[in-house]
PDB file of N, CA and C in Angstrom:
ATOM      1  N   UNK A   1      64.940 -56.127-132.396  1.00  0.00           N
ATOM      2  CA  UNK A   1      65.860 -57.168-132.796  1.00  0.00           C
ATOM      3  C   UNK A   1      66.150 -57.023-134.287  1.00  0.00           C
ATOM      4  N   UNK A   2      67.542 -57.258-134.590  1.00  0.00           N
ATOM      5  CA  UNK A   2      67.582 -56.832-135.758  1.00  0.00           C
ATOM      6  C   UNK A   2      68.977 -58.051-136.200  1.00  0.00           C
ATOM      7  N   UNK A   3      69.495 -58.300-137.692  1.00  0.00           N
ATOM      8  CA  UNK A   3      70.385 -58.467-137.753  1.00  0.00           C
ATOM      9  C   UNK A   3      71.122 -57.445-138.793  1.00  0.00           C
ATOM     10  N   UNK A   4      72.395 -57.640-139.015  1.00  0.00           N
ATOM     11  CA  UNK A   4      73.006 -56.655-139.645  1.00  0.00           C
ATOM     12  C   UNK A   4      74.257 -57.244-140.746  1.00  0.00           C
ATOM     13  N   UNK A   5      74.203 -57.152-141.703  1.00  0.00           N
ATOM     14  CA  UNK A   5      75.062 -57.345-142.835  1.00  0.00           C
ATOM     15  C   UNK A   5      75.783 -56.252-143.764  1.00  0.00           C
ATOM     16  N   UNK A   6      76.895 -56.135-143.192  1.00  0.00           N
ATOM     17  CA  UNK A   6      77.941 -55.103-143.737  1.00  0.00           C
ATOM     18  C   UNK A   6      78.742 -55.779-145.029  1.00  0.00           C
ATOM     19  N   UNK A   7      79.369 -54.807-145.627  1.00  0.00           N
ATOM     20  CA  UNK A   7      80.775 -55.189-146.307  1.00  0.00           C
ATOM     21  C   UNK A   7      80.875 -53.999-147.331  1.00  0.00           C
ATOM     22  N   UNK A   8      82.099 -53.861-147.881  1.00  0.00           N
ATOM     23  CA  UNK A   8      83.038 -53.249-148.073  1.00  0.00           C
ATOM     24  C   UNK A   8      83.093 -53.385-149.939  1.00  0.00           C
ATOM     25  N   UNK A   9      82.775 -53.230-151.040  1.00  0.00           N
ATOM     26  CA  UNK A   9      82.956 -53.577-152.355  1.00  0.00           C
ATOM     27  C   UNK A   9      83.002 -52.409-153.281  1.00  0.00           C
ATOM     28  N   UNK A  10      84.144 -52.542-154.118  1.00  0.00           N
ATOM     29  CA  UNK A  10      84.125 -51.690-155.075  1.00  0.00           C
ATOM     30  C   UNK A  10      84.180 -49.984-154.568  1.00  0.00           C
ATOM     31  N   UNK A  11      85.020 -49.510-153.357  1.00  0.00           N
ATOM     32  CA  UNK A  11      84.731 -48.528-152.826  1.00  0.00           C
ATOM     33  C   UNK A  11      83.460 -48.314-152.138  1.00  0.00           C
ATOM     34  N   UNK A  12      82.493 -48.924-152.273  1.00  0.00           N
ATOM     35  CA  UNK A  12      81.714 -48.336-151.556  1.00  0.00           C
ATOM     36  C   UNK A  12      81.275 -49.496-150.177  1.00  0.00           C
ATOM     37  N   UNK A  13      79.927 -48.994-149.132  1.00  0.00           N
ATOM     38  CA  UNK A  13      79.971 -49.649-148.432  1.00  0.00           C
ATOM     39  C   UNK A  13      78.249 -49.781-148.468  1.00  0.00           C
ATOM     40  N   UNK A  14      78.269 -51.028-148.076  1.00  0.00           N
ATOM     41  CA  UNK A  14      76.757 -51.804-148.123  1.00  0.00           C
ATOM     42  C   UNK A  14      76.299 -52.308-146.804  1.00  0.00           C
ATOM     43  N   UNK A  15      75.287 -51.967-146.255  1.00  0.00           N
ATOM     44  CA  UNK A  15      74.575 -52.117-145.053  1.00  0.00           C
ATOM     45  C   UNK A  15      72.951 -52.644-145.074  1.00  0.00           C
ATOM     46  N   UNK A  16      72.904 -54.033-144.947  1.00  0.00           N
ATOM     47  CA  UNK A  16      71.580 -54.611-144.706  1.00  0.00           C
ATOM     48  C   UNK A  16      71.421 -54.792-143.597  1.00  0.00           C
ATOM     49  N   UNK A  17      69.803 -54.236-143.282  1.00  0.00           N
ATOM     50  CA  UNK A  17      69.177 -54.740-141.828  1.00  0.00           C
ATOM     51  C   UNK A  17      68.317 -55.869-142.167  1.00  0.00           C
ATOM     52  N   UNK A  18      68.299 -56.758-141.380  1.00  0.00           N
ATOM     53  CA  UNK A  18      67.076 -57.665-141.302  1.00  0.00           C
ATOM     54  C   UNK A  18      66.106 -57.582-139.941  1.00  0.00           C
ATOM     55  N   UNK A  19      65.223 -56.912-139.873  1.00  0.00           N
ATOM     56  CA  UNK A  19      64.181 -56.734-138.926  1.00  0.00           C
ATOM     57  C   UNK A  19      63.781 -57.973-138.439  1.00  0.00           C
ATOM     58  N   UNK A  20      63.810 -58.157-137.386  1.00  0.00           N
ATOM     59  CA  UNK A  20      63.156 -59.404-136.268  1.00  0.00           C
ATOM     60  C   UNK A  20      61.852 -59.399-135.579  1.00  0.00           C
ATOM     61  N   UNK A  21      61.431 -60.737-136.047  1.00  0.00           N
ATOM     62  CA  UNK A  21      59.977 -60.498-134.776  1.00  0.00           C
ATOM     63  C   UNK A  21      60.022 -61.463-133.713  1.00  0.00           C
ATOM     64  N   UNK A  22      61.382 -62.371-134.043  1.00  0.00           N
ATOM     65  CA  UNK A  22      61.454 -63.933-133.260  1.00  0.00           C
ATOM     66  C   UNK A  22      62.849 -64.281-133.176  1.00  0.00           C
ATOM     67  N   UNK A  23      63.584 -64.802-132.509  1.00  0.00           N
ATOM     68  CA  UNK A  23      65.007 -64.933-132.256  1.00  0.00           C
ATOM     69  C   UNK A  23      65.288 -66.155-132.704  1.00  0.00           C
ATOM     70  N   UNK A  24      64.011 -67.658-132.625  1.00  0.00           N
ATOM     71  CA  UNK A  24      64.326 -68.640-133.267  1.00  0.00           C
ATOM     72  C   UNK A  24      62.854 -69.227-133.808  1.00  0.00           C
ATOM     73  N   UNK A  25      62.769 -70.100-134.280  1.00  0.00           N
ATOM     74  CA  UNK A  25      61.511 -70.297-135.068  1.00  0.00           C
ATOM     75  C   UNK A  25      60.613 -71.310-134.236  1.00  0.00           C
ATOM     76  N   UNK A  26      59.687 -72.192-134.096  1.00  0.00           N
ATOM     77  CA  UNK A  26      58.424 -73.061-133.224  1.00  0.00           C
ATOM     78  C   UNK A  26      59.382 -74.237-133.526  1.00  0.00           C
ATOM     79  N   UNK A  27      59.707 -74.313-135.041  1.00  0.00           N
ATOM     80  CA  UNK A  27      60.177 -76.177-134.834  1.00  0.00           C
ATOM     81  C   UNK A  27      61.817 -76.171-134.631  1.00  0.00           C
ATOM     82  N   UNK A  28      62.508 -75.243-134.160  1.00  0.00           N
ATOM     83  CA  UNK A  28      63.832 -75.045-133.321  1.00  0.00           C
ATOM     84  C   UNK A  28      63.340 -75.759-131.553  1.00  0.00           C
ATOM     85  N   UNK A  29      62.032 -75.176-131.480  1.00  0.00           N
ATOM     86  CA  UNK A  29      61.572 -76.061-129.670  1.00  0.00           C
ATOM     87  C   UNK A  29      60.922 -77.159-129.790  1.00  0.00           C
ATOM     88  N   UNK A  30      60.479 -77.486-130.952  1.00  0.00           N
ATOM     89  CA  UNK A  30      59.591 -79.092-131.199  1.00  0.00           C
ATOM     90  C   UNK A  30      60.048 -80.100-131.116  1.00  0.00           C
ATOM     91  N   UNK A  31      59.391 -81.093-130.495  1.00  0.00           N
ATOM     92  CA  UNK A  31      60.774 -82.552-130.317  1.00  0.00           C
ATOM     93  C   UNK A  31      60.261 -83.582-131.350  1.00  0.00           C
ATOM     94  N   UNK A  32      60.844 -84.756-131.817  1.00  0.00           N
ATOM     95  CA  UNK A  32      60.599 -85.259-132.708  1.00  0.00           C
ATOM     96  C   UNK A  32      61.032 -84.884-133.896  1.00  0.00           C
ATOM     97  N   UNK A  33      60.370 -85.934-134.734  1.00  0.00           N
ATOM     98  CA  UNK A  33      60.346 -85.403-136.270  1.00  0.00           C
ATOM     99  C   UNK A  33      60.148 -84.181-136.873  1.00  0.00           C
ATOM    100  N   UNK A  34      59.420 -83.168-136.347  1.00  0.00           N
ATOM    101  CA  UNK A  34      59.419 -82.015-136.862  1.00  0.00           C
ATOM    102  C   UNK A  34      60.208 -81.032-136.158  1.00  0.00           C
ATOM    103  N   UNK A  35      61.656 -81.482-135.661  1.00  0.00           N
ATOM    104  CA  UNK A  35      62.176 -80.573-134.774  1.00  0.00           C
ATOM    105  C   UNK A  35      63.161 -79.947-135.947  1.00  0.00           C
ATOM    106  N   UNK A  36      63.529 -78.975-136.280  1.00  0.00           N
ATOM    107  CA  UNK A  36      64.385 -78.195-137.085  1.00  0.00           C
ATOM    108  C   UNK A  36      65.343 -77.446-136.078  1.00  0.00           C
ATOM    109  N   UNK A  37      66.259 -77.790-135.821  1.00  0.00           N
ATOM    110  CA  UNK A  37      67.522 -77.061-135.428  1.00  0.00           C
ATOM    111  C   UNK A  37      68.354 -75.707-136.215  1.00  0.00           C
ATOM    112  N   UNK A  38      67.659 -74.967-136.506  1.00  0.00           N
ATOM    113  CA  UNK A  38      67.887 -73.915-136.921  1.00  0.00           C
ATOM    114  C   UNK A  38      67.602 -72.280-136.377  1.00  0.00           C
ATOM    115  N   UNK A  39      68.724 -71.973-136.038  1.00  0.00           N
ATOM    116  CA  UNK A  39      68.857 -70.569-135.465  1.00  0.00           C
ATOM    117  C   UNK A  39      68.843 -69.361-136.221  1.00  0.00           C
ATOM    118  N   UNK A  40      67.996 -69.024-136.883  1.00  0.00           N
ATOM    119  CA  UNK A  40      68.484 -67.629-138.111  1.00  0.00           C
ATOM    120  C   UNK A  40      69.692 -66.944-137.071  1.00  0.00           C
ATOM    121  N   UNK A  41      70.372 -66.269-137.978  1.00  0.00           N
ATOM    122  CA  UNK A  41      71.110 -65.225-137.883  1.00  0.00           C
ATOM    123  C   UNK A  41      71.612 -64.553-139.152  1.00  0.00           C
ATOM    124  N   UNK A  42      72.187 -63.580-139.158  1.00  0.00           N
ATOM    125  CA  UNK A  42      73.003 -63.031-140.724  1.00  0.00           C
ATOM    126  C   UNK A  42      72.766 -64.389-141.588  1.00  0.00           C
ATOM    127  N   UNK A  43      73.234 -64.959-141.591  1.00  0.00           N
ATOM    128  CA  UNK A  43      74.215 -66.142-142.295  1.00  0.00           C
ATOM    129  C   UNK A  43      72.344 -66.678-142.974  1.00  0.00           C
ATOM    130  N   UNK A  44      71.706 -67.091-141.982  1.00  0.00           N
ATOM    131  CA  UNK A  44      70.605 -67.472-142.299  1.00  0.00           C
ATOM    132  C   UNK A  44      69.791 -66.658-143.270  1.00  0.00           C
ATOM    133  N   UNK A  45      69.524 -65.603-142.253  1.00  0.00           N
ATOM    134  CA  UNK A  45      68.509 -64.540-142.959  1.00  0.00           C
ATOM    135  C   UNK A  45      69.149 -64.177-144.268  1.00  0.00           C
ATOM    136  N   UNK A  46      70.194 -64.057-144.790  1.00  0.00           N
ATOM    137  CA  UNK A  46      70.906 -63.788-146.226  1.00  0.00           C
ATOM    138  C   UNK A  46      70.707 -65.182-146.861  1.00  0.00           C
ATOM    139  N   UNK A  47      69.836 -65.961-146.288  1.00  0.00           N
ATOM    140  CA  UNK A  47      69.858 -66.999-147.219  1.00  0.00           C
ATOM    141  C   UNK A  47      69.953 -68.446-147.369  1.00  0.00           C
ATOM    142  N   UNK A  48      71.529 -68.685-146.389  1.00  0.00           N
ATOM    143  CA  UNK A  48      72.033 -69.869-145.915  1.00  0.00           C
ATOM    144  C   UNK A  48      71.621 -70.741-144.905  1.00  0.00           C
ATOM    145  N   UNK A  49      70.827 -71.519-145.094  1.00  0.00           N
ATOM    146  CA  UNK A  49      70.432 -72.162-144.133  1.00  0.00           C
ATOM    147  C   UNK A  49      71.385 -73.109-143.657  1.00  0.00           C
ATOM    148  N   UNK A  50      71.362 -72.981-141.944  1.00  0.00           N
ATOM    149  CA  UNK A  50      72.945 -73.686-141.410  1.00  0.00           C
ATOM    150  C   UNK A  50      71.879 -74.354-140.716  1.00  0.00           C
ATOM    151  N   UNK A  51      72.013 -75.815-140.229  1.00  0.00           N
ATOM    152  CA  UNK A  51      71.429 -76.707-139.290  1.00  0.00           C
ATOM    153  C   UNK A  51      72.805 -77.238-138.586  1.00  0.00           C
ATOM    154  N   UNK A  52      72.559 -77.460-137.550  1.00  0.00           N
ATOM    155  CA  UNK A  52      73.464 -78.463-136.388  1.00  0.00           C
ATOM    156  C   UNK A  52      73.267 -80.156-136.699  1.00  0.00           C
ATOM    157  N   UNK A  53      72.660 -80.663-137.390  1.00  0.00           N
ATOM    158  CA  UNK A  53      72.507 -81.938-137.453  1.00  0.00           C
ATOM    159  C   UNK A  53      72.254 -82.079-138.802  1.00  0.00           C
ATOM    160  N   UNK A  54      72.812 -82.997-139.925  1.00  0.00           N
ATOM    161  CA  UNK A  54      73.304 -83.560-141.027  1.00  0.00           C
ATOM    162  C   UNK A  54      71.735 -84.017-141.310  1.00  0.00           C
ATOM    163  N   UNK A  55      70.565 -84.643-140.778  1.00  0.00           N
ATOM    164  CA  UNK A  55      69.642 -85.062-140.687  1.00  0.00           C
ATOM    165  C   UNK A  55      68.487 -83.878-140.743  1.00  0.00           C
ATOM    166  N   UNK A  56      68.880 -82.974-139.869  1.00  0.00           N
ATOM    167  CA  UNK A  56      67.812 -81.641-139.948  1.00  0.00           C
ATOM    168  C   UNK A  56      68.140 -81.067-141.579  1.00  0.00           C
ATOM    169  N   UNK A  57      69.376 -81.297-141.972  1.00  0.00           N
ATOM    170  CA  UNK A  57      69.433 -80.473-143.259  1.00  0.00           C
ATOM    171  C   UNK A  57      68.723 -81.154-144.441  1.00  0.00           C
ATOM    172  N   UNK A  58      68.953 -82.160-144.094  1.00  0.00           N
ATOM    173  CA  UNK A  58      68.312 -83.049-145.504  1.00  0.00           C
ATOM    174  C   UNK A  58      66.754 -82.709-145.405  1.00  0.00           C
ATOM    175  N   UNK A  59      66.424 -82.563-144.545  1.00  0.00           N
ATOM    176  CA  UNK A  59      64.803 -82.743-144.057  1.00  0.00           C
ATOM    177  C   UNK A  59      64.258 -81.203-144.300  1.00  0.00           C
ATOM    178  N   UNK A  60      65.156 -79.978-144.591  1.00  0.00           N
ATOM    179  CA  UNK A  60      64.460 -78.462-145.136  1.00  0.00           C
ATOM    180  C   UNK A  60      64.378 -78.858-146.799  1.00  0.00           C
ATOM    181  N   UNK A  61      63.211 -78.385-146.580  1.00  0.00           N
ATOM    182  CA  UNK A  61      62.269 -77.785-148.270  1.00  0.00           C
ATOM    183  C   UNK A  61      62.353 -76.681-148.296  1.00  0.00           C
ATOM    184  N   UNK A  62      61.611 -76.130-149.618  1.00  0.00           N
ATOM    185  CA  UNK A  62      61.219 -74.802-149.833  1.00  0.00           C
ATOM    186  C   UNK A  62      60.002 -74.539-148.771  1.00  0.00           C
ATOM    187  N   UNK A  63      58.977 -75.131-148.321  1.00  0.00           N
ATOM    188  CA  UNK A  63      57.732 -74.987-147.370  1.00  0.00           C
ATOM    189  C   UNK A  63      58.868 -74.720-146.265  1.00  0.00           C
ATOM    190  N   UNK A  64      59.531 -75.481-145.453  1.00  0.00           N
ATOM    191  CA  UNK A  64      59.815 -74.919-143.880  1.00  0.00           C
ATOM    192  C   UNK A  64      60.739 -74.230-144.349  1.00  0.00           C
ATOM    193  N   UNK A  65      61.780 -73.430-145.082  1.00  0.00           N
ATOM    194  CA  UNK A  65      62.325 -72.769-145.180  1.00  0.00           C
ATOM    195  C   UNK A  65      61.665 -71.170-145.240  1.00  0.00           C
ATOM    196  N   UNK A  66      60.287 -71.376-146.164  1.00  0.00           N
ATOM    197  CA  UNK A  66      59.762 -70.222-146.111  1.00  0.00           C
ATOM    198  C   UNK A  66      59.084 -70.239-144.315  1.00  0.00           C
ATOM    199  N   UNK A  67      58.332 -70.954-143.926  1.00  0.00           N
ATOM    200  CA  UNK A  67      57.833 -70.936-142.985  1.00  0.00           C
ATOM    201  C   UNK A  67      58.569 -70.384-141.564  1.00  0.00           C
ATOM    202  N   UNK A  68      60.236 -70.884-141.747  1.00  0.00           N
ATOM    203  CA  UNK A  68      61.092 -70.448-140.727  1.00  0.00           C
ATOM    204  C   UNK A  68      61.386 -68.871-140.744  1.00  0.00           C
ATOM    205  N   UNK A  69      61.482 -68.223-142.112  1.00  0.00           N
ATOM    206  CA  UNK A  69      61.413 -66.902-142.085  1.00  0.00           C
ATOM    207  C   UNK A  69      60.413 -66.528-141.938  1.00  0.00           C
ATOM    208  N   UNK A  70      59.351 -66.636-142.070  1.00  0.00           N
ATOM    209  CA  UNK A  70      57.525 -65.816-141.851  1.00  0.00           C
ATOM    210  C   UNK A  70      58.105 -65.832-140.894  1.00  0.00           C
ATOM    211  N   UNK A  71      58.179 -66.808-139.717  1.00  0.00           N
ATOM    212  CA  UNK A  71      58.120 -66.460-138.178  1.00  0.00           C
ATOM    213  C   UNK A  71      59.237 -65.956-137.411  1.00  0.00           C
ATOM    214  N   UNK A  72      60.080 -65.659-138.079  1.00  0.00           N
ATOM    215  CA  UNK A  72      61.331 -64.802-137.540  1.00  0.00           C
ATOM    216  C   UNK A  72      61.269 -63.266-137.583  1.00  0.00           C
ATOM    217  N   UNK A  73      60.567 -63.001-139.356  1.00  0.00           N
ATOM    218  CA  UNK A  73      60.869 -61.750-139.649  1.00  0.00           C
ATOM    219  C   UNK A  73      59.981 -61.352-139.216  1.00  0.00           C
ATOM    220  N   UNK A  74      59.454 -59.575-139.504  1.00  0.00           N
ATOM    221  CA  UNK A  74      58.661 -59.063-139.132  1.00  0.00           C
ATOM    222  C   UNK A  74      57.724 -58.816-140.300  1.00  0.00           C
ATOM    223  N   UNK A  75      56.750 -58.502-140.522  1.00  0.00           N
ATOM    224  CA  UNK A  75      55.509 -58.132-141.116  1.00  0.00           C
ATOM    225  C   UNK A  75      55.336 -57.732-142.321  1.00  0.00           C
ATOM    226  N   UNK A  76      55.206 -57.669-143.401  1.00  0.00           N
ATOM    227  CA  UNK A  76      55.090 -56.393-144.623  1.00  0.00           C
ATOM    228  C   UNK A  76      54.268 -55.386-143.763  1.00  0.00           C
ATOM    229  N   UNK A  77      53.515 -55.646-142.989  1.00  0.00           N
ATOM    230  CA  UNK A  77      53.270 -53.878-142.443  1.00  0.00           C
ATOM    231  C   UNK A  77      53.670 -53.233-141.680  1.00  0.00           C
ATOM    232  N   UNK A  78      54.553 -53.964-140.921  1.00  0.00           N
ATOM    233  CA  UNK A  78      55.432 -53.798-139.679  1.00  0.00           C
ATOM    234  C   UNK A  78      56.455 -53.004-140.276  1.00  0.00           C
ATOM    235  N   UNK A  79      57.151 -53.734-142.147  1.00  0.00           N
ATOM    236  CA  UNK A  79      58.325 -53.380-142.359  1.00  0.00           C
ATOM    237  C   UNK A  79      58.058 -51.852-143.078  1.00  0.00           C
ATOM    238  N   UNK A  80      56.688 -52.010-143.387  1.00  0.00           N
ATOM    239  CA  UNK A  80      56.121 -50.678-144.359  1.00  0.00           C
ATOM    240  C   UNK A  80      55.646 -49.642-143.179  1.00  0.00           C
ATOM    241  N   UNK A  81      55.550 -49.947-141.888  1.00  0.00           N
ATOM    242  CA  UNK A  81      55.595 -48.856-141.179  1.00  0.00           C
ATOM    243  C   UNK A  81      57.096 -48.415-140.520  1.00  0.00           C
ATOM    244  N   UNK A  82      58.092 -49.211-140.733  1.00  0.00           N
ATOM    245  CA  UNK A  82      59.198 -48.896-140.217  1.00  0.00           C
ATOM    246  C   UNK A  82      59.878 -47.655-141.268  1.00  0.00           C
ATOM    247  N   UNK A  83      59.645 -48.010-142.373  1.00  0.00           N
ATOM    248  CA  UNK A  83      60.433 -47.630-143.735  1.00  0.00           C
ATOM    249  C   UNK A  83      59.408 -46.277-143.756  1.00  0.00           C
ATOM    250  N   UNK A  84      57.946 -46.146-143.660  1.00  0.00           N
ATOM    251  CA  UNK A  84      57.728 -44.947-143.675  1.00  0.00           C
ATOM    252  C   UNK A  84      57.930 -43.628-142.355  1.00  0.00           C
ATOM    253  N   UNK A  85      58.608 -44.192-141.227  1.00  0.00           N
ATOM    254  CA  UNK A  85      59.303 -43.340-140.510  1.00  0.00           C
ATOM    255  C   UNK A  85      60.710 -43.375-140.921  1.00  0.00           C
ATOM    256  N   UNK A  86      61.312 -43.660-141.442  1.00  0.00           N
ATOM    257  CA  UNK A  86      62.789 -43.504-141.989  1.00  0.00           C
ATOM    258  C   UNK A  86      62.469 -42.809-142.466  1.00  0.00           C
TER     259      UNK A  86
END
């Protein structure tokens, strides 16, 4: 699983992967108060955190923001064994 971020600048062309270990995060399925409606994708993983509900957004910090990527992405050793077969 991967996502992928292209574009086009200054002549040249730029290609980010974001390696996956999870398609959505634990408090995307949690009900209640700690439910976070958030789906990484591009948009996310570059940064932007998009929520579906006006209420889930107010309610991300820096803690579940980092926490939503730990459990999406993949590993520092996962990513340091990927990069040393490239």
């Amino acid at each position: 699983m991967i996502n992928l971020l292209a574009y086009f600048a200054a002549g040249r062309y730029m290609v980010v992967l974001f390696p996956r270990a999870a398609h959505r995060p634990a408090c995307y399925f949690t009900t209640g108060p700690d439910q976070l409606l958030i789906s990484p994708a591009v948009l996310e993983m570059g940064g932007i955190l998009v929520t579906t509900d006006p209420e889930h957004f107010a309610r991300i910090d820096a803690r579940a923001a980092q926490t939503i990527y730990e459990e999406v992405s993949i590993s520092a050793a996962r990513f340091a064994h990927l990069v040393a077969k490239i």
